[in-house]
Protein backbone atom coordinates (compact mmCIF):
# COMPACT_ATOMS: atom_id res chain seq x y z
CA UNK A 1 119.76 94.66 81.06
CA UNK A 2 117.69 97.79 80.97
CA UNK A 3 116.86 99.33 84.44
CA UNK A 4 114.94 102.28 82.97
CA UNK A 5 112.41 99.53 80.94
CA UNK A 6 112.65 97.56 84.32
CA UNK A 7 111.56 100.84 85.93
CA UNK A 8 108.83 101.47 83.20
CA UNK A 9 107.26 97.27 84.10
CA UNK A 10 107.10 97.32 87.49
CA UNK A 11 105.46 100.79 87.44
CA UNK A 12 102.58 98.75 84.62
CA UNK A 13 102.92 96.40 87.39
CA UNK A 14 101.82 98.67 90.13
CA UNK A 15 99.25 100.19 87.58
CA UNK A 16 97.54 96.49 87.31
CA UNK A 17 97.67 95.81 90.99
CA UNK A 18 96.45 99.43 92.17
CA UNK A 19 93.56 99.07 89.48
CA UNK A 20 92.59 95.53 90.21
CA UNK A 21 89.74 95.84 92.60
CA UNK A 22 87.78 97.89 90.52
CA UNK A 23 86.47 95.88 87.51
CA UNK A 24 84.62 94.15 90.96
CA UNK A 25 82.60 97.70 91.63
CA UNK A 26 80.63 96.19 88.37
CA UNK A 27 79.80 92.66 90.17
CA UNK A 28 75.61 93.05 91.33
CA UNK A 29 74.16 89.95 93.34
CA UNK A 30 77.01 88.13 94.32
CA UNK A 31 78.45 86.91 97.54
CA UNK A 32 82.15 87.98 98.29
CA UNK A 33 83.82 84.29 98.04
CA UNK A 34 82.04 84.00 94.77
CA UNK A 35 83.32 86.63 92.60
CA UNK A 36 87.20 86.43 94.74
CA UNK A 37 86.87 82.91 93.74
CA UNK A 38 85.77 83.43 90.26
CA UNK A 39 88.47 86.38 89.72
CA UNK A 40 91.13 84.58 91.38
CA UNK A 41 90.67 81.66 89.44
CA UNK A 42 91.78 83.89 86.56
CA UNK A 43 94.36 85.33 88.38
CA UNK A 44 95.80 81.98 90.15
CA UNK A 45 95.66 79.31 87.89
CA UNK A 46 94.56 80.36 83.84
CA UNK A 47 96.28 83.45 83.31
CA UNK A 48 100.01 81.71 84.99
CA UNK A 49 99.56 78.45 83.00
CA UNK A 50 98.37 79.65 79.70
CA UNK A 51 101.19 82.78 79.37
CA UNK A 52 104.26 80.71 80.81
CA UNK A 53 103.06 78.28 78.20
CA UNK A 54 103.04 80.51 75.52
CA UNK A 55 106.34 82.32 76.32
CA UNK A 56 108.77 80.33 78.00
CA UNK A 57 109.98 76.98 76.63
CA UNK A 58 109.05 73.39 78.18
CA UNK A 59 107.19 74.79 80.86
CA UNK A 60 106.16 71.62 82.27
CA UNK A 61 109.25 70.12 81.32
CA UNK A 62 111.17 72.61 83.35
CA UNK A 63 108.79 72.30 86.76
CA UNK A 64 109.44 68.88 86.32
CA UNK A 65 113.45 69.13 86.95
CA UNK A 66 112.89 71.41 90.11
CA UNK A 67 113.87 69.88 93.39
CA UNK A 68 111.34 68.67 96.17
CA UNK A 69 112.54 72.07 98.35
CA UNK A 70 112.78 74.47 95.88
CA UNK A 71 108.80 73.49 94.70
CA UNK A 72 108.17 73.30 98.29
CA UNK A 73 109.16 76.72 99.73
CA UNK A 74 108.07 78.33 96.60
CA UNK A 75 104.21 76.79 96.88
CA UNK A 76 104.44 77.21 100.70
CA UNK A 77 105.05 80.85 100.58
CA UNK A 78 102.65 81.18 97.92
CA UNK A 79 100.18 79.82 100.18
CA UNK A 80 100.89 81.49 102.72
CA UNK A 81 100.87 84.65 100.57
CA UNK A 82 97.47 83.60 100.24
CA UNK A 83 95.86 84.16 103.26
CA UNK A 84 97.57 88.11 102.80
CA UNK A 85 95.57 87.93 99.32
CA UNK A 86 92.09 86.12 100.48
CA UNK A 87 91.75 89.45 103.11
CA UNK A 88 93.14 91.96 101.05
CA UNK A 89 89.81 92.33 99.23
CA UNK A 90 88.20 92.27 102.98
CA UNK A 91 90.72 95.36 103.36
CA UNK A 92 89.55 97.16 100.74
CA UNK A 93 85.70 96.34 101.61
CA UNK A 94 86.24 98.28 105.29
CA UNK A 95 88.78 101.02 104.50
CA UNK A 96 88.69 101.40 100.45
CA UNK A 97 91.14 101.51 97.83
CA UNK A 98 93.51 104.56 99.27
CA UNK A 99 93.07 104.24 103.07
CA UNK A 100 93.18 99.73 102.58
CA UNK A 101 96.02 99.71 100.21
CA UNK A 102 98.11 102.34 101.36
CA UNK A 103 98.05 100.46 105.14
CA UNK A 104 98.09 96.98 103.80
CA UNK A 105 100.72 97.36 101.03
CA UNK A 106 102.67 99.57 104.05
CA UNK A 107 103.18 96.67 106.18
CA UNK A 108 103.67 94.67 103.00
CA UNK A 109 106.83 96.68 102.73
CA UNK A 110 107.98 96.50 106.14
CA UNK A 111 106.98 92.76 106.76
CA UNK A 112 108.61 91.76 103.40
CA UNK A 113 112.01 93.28 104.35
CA UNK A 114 111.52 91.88 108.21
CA UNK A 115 110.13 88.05 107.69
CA UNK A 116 112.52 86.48 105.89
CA UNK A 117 115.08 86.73 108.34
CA UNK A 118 112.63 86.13 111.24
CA UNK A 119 111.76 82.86 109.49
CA UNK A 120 115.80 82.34 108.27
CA UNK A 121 116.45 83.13 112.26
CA UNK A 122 114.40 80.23 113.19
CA UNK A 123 114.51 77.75 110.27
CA UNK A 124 118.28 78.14 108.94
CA UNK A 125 117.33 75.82 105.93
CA UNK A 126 114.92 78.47 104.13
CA UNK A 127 116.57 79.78 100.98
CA UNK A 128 116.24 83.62 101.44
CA UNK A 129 117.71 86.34 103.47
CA UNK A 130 120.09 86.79 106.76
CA UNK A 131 119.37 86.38 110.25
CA UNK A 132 118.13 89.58 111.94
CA UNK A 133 120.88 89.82 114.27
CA UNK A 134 123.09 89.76 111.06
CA UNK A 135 121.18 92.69 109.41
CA UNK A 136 121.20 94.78 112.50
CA UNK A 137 124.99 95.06 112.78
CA UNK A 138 125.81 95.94 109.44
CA UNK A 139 125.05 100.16 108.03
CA UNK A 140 123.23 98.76 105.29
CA UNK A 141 121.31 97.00 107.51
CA UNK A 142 120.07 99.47 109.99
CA UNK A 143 118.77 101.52 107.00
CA UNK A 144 117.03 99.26 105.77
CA UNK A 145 115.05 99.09 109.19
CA UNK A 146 115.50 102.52 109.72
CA UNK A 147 112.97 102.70 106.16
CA UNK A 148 111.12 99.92 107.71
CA UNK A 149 110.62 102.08 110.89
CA UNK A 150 109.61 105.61 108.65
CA UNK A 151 107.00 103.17 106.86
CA UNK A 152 105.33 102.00 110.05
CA UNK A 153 104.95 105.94 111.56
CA UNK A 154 103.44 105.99 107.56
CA UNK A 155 100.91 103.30 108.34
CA UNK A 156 99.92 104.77 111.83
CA UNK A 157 99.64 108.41 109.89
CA UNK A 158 97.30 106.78 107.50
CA UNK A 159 95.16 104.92 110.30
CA UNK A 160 95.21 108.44 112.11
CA UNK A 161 93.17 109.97 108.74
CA UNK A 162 91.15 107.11 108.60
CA UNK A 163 89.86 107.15 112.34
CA UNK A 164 89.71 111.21 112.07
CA UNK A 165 87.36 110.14 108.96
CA UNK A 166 85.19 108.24 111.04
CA UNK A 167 84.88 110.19 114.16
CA UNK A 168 84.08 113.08 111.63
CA UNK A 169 81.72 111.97 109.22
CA UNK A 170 78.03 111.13 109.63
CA UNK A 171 77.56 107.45 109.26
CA UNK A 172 75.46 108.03 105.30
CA UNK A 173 78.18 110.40 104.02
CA UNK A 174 80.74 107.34 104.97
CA UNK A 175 78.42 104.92 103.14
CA UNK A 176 78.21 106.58 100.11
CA UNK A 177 81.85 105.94 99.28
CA UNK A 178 82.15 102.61 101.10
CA UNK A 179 79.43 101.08 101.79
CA UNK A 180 81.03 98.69 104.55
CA UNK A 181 83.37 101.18 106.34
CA UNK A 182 84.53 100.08 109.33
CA UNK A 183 88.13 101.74 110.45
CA UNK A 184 88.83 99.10 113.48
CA UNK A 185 87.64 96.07 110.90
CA UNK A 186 89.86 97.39 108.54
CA UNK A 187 92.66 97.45 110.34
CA UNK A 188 93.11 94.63 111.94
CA UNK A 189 92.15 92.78 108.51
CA UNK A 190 94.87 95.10 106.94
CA UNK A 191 97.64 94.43 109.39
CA UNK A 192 96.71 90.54 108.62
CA UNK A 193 96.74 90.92 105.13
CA UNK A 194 99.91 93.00 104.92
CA UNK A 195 102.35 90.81 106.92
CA UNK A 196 101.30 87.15 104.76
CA UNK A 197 101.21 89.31 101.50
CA UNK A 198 105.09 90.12 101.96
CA UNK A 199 105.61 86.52 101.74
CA UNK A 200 104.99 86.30 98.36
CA UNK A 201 108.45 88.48 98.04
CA UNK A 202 110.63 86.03 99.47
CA UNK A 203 108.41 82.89 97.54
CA UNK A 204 109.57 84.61 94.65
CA UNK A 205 113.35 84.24 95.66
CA UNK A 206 112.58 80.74 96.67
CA UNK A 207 111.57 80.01 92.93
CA UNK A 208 114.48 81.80 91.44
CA UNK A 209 115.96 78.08 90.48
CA UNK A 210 112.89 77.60 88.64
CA UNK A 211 113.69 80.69 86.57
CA UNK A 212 117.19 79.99 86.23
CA UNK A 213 116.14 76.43 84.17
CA UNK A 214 113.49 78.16 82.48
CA UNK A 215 116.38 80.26 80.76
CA UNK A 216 118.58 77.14 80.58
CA UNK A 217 115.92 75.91 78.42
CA UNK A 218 115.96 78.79 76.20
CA UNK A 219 113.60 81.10 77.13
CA UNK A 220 114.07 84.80 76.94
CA UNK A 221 115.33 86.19 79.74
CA UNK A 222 112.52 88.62 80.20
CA UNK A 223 109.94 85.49 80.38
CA UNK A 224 112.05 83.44 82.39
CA UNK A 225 110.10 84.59 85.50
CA UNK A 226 106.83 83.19 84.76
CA UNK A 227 107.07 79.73 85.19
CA UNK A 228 107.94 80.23 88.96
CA UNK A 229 104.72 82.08 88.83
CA UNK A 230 103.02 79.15 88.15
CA UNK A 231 103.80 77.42 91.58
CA UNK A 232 103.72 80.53 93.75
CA UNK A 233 100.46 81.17 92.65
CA UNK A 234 99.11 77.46 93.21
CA UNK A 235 100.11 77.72 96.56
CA UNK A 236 97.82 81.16 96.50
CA UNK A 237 95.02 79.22 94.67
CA UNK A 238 95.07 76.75 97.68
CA UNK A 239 94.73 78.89 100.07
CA UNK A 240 91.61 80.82 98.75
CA UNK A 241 89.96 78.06 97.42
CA UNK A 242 89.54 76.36 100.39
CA UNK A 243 88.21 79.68 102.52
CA UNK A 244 85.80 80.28 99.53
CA UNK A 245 84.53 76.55 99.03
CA UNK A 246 84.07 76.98 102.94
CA UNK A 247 82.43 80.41 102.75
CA UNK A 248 80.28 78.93 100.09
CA UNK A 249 78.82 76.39 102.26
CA UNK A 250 78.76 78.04 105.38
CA UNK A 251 76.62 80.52 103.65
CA UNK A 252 74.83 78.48 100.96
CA UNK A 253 75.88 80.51 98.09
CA UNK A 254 77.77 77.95 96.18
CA UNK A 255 74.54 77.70 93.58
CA UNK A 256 75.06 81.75 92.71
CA UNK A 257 77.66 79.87 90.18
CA UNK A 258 74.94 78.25 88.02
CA UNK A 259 71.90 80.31 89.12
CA UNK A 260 70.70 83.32 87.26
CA UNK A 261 68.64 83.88 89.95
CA UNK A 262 68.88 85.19 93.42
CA UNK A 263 67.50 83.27 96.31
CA UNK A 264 66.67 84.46 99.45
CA UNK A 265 69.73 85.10 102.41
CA UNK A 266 69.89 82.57 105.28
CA UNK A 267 69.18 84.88 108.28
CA UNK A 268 71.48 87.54 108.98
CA UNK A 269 73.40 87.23 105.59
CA UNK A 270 73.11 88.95 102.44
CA UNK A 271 73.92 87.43 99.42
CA UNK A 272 73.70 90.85 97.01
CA UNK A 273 76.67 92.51 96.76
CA UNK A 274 77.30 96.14 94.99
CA UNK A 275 80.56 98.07 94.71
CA UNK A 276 83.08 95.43 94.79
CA UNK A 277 81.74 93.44 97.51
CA UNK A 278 80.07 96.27 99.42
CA UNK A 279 76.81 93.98 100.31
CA UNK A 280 73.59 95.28 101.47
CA UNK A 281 70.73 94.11 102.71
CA UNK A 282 67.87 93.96 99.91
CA UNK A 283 64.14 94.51 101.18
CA UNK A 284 61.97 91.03 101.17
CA UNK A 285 60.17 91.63 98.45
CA UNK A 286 63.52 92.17 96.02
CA UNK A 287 65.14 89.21 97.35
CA UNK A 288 64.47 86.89 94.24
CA UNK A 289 66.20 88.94 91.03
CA UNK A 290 67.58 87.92 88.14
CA UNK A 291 71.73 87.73 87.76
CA UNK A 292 73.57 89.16 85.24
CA UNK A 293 75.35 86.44 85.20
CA UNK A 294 77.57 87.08 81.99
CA UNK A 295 78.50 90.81 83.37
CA UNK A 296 79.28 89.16 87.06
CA UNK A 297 82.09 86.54 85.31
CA UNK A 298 83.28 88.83 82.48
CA UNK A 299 84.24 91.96 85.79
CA UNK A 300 85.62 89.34 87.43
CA UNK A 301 87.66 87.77 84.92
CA UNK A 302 88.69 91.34 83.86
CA UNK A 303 89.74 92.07 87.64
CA UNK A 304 91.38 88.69 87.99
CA UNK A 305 93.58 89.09 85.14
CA UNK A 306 94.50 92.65 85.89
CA UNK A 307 95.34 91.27 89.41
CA UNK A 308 97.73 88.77 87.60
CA UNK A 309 99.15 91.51 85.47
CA UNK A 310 101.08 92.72 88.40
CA UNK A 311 103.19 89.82 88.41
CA UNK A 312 103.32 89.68 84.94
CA UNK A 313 105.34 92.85 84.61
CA UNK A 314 107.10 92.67 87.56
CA UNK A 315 108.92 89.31 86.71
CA UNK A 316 109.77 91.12 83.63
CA UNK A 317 110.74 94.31 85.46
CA UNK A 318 112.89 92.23 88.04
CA UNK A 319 115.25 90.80 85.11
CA UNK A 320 115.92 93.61 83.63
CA UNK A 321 117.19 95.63 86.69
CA UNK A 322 120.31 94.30 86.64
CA UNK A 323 122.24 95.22 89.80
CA UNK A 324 120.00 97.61 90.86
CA UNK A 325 117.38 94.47 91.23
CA UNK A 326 116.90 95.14 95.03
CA UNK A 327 114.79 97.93 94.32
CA UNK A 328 112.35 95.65 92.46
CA UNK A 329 109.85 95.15 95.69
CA UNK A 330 109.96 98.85 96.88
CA UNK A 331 109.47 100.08 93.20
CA UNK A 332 106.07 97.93 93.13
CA UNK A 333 105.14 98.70 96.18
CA UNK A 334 105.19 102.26 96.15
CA UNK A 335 103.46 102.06 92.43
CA UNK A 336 101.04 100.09 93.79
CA UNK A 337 100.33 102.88 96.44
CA UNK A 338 100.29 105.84 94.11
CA UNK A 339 97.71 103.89 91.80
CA UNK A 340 95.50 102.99 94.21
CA UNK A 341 95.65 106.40 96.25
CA UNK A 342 94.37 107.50 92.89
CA UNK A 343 91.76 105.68 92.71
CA UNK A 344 90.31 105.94 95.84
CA UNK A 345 90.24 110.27 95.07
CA UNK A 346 88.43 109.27 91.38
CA UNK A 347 86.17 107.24 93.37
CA UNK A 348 85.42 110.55 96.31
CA UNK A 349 86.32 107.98 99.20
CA UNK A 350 87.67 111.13 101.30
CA UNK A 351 84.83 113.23 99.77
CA UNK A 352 83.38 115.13 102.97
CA UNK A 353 86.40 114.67 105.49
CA UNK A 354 88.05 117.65 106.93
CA UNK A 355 91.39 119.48 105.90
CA UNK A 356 92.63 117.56 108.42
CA UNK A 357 91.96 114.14 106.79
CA UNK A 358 92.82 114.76 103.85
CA UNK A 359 96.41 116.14 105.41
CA UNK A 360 97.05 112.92 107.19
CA UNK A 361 95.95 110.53 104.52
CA UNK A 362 98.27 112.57 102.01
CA UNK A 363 101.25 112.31 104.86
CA UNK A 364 100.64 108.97 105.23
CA UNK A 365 101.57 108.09 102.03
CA UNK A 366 104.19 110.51 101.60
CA UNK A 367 105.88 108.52 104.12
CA UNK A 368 104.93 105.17 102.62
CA UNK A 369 106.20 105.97 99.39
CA UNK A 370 109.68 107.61 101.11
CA UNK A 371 109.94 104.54 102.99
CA UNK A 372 110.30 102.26 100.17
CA UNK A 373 112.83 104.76 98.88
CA UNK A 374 114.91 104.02 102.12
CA UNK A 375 114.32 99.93 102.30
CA UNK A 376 115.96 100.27 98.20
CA UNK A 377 118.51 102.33 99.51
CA UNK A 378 120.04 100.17 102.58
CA UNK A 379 119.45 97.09 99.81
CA UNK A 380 121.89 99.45 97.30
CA UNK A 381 124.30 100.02 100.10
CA UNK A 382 124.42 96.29 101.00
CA UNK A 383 124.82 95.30 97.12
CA UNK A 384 127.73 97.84 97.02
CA UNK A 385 129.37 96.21 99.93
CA UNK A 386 129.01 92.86 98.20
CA UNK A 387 129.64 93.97 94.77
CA UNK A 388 133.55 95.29 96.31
């Protein structure tokens, strides 16, 4: 065990995630639910399959051994997970990369401390967590939702400097950042996204048996994470897939897989997309262009795989923390926050807003960031109490 090199992944880890969306600012003339599709096909199903092939031992072998529940709850909270994944890109679409992420992954953090024992309260049988009546009466316990408390004043700080943004800015200074602004949008797509991502952190504990035969089979320890990856991601795959395949009829763009060539929008709907998704309508007589066709699935691959990335490390990060493996969700959280507040300021999204923006959105995720800090902590005090 090496917490320091666990550190050093699941801050890689929050690098990939954070940086993910913007190989998609390169995707010209497609619809949304093609290019998420494309990219997540990357990210769901090649990228899992063809590494946990390559560098754990008998991957199929060891799937194969896994209990009925324990593949169950692992693909079920994948797919749920899902429908936090098929908005997120929706999120970042309304509010952009600093003001979407840093709300979204916020209530990631709080939601993926508070469901599992919601859903352990209700349904005994799930594999993960304690009752919330059990957390509440412990020390450990109320810190924990003392951090989950600090991180939703964060989230409401953040939405304060994006609705100060708005009310502030004319509409074509807004657009020139993000194209499809829209604070109320946003947020309730962000509040969505954020409570069904944090499942993925407890369909991760549901597949731990998966990584416990993976080592019994011989696979390094710091692999042994990836074949649950496999399953929790299929459950993802699911998900998205069928919204997309929906989208794509709903909206006759299934053919912009094939065609090099961009047909005219059914009325109302624009099939060109620019900026990761940021679509606009084109003028009649630029309707019919040709698709770069090769650039559109190359960005996409390249921001699928970076999405996967995230994982990638932090399975690796996770089993080298050691006992200090209950900060392993904060840490990529709070990564994932920095990166992507980064981006958005390379990418002037606040470019134009008042002192007073920039204040709150730089608050906000001061208090995001802390508030992972204080989740870890009550999780450290609870391990201590354990560990005696």
């Amino acid at each position: 065990m090496n917490p320091f090199l666990g550190v050093f992944f699941h801050w890689l880890g929050g690098l990939a995630s954070g940086s993910f969306y913007v190989p998609y600012k390169g995707v010209k003339k497609w619809a949304w639910e093609v290019y998420w599709l494309v990219g997540g096909f990357f990210s769901w199903i090649i990228c899992p399959v063809i590494l946990a092939s390559l560098l754990t031992n008998d991957l199929f072998g060891v799937l194969r051994q896994q209990t009925m529940s324990t593949l169950w709850w692992t693909y079920f909270f994948g797919a749920m997970w899902g429908f936090g994944g098929l908005t997120f890109g929706l999120t970042m679409r309304y509010l952009g990369m600093s003001l979407g992420m840093g709300v979204a992954l916020g209530y990631c953090a709080a939601f993926g401390t508070l469901l599992p024992p919601i859903f352990k309260t209700f349904i005994p049988t799930i594999p993960v967590a304690e009752t919330i009546g059990q957390i509440a009466s412990t020390t450990p316990g109320k810190v924990t939702l003392f951090g989950v408390f600090v991180c939703l004043v964060g989230i409401v700080v953040a939405a304060l400097a994006g609705l100060t943004k708005e009310k502030e800015m004319p509409e074509a200074e807004k657009k020139k950042a993000i194209a499809e602004f829209n604070f109320t949008k946003g947020i309730l797509v962000a509040t969505f996204s954020g409570i069904m991502s944090a499942c993925f952190s407890f369909a991760l504990t549901a597949g731990n048996p998966i990584g416990e035969a993976s080592r019994a089979a011989g696979t390094n320890v710091i692999w042994s994470g990836l074949p649950k990856l496999v399953v929790v991601l299929l459950g993802g795959f699911t998900t998205n897939f069928v919204w997309c395949s929906f989208l794509n009829l709903k909206n006759r763009t299934g053919y912009q897989y094939f065609s090099s060539t961009l047909r005219n929008s059914p009325p109302g709907r624009s099939q060109e997309s620019s900026g990761g998704g940021q679509s606009r309508n084109p003028k009649p007589e630029t309707r019919n262009q040709n698709v770069p066709m090769l650039n559109n699935y190359f960005f996409s691959a390249l921001a699928g795989t970076t999405w996967y990335f995230q994982f990638f490390f932090y399975t690796m990060g996770e089993t080298q923390m050691g006992k200090f493996g209950f900060a392993s969700w904060t840490l990529h959280m709070a990564s994932i926050i920095i990166f992507s507040t980064m981006w958005g300021w390379i990418f002037h999204e606040w470019k134009g807003s008042s002192k007073k923006a920039h204040s709150l959105i730089a608050s906000g995720i001061v208090m995001l960031i802390l508030s992972t800090v204080v989740i870890g902590y009550g999780t450290w005090l609870k391990s201590q109490i354990v560990g005696q």
